[in-house]
PDB file of N, CA and C in Angstrom:
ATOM      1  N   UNK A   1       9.509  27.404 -21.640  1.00  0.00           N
ATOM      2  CA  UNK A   1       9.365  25.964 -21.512  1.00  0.00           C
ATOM      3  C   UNK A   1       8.052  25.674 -20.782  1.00  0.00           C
ATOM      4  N   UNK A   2       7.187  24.870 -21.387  1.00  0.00           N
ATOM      5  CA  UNK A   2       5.976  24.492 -20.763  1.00  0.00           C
ATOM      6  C   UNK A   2       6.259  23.589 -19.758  1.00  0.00           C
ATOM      7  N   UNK A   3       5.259  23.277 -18.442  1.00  0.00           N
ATOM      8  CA  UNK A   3       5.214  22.486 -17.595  1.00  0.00           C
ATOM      9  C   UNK A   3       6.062  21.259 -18.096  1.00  0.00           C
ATOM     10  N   UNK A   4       5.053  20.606 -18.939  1.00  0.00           N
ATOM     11  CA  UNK A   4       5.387  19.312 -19.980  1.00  0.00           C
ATOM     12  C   UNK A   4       6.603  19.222 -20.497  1.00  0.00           C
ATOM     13  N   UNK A   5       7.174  19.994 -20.849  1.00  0.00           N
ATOM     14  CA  UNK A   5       8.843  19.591 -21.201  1.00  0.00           C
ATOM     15  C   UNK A   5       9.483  19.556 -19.858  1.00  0.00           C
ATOM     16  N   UNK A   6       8.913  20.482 -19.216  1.00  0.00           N
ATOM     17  CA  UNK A   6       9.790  20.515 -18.087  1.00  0.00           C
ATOM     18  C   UNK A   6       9.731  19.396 -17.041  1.00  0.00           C
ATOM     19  N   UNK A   7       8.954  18.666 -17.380  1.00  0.00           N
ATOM     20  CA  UNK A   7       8.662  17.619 -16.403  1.00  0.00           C
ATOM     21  C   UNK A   7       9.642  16.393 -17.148  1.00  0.00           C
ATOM     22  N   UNK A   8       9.308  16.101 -18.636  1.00  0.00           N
ATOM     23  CA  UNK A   8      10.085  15.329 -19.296  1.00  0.00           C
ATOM     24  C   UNK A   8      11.512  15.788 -19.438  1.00  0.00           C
ATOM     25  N   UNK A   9      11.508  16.593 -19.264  1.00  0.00           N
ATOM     26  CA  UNK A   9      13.461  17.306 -18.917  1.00  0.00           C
ATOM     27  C   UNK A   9      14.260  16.239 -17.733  1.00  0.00           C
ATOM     28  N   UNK A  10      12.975  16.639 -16.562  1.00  0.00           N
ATOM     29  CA  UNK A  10      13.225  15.873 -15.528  1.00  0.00           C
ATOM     30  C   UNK A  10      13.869  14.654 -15.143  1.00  0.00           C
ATOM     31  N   UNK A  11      12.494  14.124 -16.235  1.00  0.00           N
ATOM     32  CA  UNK A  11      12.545  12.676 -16.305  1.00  0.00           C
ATOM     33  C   UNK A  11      13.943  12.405 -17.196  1.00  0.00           C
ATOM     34  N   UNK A  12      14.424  12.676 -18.198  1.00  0.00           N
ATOM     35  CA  UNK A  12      15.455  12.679 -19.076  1.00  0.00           C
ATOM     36  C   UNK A  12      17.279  12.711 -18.433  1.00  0.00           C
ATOM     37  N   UNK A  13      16.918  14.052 -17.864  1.00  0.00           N
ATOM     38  CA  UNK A  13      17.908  14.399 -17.010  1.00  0.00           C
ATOM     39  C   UNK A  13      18.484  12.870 -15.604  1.00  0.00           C
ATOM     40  N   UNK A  14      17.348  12.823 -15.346  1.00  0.00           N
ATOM     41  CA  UNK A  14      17.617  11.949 -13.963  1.00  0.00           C
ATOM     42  C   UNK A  14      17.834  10.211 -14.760  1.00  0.00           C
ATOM     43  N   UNK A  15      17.275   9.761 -15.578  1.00  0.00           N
ATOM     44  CA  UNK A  15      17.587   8.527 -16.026  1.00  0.00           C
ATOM     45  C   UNK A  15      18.599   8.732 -17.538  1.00  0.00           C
ATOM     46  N   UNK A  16      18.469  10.088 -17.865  1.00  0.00           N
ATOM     47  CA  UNK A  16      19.579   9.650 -19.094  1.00  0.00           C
ATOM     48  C   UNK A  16      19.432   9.078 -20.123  1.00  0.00           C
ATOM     49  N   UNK A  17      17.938   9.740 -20.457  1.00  0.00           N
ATOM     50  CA  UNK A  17      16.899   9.176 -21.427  1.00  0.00           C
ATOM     51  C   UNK A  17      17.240  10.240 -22.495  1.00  0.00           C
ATOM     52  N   UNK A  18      16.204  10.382 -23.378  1.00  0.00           N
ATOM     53  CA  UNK A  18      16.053  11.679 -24.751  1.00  0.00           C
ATOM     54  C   UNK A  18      14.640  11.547 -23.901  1.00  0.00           C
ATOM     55  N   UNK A  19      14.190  12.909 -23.900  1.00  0.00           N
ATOM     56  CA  UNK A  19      12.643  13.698 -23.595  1.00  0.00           C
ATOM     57  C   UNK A  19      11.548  12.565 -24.739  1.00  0.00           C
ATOM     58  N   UNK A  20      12.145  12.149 -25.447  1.00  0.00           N
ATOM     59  CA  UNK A  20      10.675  11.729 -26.617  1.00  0.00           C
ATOM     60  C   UNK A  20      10.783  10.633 -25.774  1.00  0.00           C
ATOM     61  N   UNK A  21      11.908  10.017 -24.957  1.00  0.00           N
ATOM     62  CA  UNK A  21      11.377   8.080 -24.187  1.00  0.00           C
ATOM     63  C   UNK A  21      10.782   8.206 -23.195  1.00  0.00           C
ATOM     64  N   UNK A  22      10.245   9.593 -22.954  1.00  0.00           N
ATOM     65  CA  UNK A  22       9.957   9.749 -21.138  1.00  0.00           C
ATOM     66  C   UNK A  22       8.184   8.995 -21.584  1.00  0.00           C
ATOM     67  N   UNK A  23       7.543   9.495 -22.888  1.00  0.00           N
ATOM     68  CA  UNK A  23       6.363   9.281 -23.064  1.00  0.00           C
ATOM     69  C   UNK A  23       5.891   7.634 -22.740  1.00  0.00           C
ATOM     70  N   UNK A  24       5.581   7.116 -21.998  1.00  0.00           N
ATOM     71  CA  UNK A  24       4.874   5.747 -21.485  1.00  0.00           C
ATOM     72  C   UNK A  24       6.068   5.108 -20.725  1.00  0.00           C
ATOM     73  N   UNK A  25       6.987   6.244 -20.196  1.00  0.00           N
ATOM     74  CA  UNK A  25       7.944   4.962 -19.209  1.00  0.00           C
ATOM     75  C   UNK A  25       7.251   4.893 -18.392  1.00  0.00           C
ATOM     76  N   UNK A  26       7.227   3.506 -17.387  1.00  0.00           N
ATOM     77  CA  UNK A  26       7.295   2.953 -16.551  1.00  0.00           C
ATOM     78  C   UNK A  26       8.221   2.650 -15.352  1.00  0.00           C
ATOM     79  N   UNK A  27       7.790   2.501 -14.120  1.00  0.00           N
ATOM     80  CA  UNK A  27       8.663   2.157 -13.290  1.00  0.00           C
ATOM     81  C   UNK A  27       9.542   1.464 -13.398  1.00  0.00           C
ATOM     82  N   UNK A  28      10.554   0.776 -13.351  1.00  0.00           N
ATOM     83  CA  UNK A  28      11.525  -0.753 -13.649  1.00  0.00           C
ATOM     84  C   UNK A  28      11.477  -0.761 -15.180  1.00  0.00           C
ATOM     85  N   UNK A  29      10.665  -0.067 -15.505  1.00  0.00           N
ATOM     86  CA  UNK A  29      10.995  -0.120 -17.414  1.00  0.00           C
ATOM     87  C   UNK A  29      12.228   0.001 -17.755  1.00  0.00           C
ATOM     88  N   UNK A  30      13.246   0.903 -17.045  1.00  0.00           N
ATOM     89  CA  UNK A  30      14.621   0.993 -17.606  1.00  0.00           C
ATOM     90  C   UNK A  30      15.305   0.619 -16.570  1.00  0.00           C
ATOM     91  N   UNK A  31      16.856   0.228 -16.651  1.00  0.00           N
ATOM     92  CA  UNK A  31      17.433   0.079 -15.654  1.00  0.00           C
ATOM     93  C   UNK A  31      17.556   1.160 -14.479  1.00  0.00           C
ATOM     94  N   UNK A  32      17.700   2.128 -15.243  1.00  0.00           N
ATOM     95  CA  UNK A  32      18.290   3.368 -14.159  1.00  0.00           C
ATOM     96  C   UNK A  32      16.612   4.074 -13.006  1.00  0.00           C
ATOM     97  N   UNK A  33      15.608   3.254 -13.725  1.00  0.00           N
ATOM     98  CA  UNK A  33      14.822   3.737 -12.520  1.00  0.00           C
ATOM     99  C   UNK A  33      14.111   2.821 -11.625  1.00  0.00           C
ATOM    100  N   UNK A  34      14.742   2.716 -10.978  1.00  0.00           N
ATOM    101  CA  UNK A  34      15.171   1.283  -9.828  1.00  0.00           C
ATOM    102  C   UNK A  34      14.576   2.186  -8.792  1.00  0.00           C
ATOM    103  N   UNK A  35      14.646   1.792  -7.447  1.00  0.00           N
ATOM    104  CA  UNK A  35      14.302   2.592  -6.283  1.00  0.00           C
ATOM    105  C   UNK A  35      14.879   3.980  -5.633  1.00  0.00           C
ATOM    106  N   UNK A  36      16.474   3.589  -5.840  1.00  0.00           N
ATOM    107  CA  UNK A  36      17.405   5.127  -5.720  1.00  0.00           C
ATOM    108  C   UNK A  36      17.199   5.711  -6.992  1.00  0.00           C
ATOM    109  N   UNK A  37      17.116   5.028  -8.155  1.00  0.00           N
ATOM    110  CA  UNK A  37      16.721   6.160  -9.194  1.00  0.00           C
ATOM    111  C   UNK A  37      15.029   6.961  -8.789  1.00  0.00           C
ATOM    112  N   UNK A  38      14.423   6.582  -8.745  1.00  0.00           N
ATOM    113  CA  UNK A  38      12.941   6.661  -8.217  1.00  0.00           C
ATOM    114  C   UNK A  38      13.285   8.240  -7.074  1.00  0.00           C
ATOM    115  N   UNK A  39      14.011   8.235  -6.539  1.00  0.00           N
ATOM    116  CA  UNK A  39      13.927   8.564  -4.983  1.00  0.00           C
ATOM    117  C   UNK A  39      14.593   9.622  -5.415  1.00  0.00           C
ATOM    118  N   UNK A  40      15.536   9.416  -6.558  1.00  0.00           N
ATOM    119  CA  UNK A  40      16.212  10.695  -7.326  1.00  0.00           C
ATOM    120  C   UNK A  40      15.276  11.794  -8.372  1.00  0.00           C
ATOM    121  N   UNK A  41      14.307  10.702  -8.877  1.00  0.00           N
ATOM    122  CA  UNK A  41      13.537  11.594  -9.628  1.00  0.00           C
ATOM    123  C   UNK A  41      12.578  12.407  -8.583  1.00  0.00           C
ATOM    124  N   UNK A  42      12.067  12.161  -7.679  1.00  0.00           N
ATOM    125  CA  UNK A  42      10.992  12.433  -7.213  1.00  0.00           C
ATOM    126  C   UNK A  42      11.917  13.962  -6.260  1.00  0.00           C
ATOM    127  N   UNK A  43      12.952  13.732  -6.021  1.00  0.00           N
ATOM    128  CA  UNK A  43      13.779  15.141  -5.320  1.00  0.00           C
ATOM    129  C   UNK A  43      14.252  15.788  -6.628  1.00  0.00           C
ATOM    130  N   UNK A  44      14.519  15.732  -7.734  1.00  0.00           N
ATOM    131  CA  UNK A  44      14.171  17.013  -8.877  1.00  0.00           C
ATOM    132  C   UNK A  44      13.191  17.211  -9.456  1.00  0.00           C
ATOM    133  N   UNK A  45      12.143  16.814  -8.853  1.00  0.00           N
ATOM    134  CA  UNK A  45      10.914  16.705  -9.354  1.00  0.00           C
ATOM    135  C   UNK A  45      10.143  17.685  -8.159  1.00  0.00           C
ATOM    136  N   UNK A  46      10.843  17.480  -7.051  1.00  0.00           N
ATOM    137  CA  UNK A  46      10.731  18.784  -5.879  1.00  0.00           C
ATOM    138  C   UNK A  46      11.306  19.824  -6.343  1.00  0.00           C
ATOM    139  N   UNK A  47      12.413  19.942  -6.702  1.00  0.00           N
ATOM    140  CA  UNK A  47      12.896  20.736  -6.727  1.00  0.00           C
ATOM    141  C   UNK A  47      12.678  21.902  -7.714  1.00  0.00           C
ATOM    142  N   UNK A  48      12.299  21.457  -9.331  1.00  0.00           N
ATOM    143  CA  UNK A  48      11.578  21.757 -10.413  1.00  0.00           C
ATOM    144  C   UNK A  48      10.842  22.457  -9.917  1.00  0.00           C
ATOM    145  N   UNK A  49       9.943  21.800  -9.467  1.00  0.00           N
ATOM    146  CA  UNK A  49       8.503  22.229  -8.930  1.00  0.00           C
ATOM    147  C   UNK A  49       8.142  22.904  -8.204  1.00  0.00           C
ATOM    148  N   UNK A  50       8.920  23.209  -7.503  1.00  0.00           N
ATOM    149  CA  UNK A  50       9.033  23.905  -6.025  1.00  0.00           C
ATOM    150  C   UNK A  50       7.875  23.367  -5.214  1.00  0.00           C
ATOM    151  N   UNK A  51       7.854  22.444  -4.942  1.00  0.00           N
ATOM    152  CA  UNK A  51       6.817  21.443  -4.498  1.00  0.00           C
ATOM    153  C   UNK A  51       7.205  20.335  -3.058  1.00  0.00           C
ATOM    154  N   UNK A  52       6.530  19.854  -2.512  1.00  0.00           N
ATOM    155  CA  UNK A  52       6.424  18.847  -1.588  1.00  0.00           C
ATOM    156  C   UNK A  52       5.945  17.748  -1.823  1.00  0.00           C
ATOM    157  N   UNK A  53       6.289  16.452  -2.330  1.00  0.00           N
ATOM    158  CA  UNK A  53       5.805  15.450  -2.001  1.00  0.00           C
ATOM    159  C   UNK A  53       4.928  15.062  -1.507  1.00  0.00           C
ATOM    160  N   UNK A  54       3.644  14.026  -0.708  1.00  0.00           N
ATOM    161  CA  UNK A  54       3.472  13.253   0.062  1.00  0.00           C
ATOM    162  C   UNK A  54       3.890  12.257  -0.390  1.00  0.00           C
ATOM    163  N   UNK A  55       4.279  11.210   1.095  1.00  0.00           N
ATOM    164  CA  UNK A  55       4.173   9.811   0.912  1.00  0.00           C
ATOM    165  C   UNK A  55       3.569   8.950  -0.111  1.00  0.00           C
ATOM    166  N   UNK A  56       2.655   9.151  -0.312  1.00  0.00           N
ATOM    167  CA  UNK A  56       1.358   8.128  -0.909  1.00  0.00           C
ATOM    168  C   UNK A  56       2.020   8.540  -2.454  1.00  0.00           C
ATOM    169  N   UNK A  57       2.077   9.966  -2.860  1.00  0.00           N
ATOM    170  CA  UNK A  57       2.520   9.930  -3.772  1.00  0.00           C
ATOM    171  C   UNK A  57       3.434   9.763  -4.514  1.00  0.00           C
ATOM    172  N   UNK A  58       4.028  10.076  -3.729  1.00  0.00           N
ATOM    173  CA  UNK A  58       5.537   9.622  -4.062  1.00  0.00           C
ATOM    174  C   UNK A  58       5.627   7.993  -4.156  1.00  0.00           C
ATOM    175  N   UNK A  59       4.800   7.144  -3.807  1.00  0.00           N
ATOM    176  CA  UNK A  59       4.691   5.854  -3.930  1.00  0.00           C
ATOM    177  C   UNK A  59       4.067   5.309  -5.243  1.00  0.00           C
ATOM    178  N   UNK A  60       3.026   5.848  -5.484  1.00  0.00           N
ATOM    179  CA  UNK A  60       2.199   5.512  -6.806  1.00  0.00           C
ATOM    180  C   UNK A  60       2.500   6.499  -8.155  1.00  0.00           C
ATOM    181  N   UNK A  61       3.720   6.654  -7.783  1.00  0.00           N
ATOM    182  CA  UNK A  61       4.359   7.685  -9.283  1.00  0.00           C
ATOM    183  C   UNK A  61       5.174   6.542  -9.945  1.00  0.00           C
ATOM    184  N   UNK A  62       4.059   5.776 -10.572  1.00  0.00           N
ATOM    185  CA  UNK A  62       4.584   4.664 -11.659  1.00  0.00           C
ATOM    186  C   UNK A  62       4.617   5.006 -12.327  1.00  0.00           C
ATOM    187  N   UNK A  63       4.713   6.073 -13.759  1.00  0.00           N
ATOM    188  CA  UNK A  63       4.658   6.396 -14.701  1.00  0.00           C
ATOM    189  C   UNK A  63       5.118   7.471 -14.939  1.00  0.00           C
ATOM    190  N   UNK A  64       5.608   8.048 -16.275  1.00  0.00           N
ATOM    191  CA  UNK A  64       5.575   9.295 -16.254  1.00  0.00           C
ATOM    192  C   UNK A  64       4.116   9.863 -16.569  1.00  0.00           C
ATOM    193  N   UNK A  65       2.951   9.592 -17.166  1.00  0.00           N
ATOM    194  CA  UNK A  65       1.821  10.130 -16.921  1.00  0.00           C
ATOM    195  C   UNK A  65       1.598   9.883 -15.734  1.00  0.00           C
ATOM    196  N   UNK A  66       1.513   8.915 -14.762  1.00  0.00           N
ATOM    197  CA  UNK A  66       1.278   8.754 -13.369  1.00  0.00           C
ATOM    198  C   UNK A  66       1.500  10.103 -12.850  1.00  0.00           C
ATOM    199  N   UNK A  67       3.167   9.891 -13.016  1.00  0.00           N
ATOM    200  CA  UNK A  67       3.495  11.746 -12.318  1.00  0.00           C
ATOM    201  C   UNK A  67       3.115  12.662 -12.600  1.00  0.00           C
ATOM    202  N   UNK A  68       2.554  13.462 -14.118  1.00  0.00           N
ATOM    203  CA  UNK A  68       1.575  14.620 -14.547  1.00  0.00           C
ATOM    204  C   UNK A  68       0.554  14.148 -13.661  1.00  0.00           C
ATOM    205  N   UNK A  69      -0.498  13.303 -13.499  1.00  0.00           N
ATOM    206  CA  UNK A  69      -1.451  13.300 -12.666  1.00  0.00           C
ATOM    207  C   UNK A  69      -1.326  13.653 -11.520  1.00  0.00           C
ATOM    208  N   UNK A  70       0.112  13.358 -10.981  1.00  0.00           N
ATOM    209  CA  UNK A  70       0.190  13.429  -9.440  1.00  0.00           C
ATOM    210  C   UNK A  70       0.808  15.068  -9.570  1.00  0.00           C
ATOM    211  N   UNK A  71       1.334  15.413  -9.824  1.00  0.00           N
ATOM    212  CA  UNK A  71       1.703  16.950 -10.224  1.00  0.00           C
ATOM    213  C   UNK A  71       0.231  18.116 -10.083  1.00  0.00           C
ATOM    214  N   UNK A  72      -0.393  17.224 -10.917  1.00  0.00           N
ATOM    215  CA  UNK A  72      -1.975  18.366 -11.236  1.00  0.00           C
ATOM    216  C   UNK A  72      -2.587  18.358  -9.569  1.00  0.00           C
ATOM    217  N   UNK A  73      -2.646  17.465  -8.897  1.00  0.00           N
ATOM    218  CA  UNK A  73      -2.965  17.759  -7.497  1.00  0.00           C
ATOM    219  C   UNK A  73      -2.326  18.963  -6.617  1.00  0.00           C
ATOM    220  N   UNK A  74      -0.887  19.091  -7.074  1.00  0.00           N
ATOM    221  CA  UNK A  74       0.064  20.017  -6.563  1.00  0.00           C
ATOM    222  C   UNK A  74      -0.471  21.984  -7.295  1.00  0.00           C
ATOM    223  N   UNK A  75      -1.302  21.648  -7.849  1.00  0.00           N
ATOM    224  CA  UNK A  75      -1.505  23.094  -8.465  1.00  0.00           C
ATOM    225  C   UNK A  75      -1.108  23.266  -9.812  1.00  0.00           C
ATOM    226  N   UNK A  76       0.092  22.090 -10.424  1.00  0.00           N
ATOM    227  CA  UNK A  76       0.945  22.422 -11.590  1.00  0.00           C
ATOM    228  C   UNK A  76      -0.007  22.242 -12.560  1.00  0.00           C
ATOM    229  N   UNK A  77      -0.100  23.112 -13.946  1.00  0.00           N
ATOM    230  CA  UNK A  77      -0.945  22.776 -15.036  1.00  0.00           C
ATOM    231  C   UNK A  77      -0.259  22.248 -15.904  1.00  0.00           C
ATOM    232  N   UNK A  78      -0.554  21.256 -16.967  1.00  0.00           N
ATOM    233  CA  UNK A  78      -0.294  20.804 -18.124  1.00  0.00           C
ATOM    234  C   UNK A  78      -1.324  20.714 -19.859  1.00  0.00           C
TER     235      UNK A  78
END
């Protein structure tokens, strides 16, 4: 499994999407990613990753491309 699915797994898994809707979601785009949804993705998105957060980022992860961008800072390739 490449990075890229695995990130859209993520995203899928935690809102209860299909992997092909993760492409141009948005924050508040669906119901289920509200702020506790948000706060849910971003801790299997640690966890995936084996990764740490910052603040800042974890704030401006509006997107799911948002988050590949914010990922590639972390070392992860796509």
């Amino acid at each position: 499994m490449t990075n890229l699915e695995k990130l859209a797994k993520v995203f899928a898994d935690t809102f209860g999407i299909s992997e092909a809707e993760t492409k141009g979601l948005q924050y508040q785009g669906i119901e289920a990613w509200d702020s506790v949804g948000h706060m849910t993705l971003v801790a299997a998105i640690e966890d995936d990753f084996d990764i740490q957060l910052d603040t800042d980022d974890i704030i401006d992860m509006s997107s799911f491309e948002k988050a590949l961008e914010i990922l590639v800072k972390y070392g992860i390739q796509f």
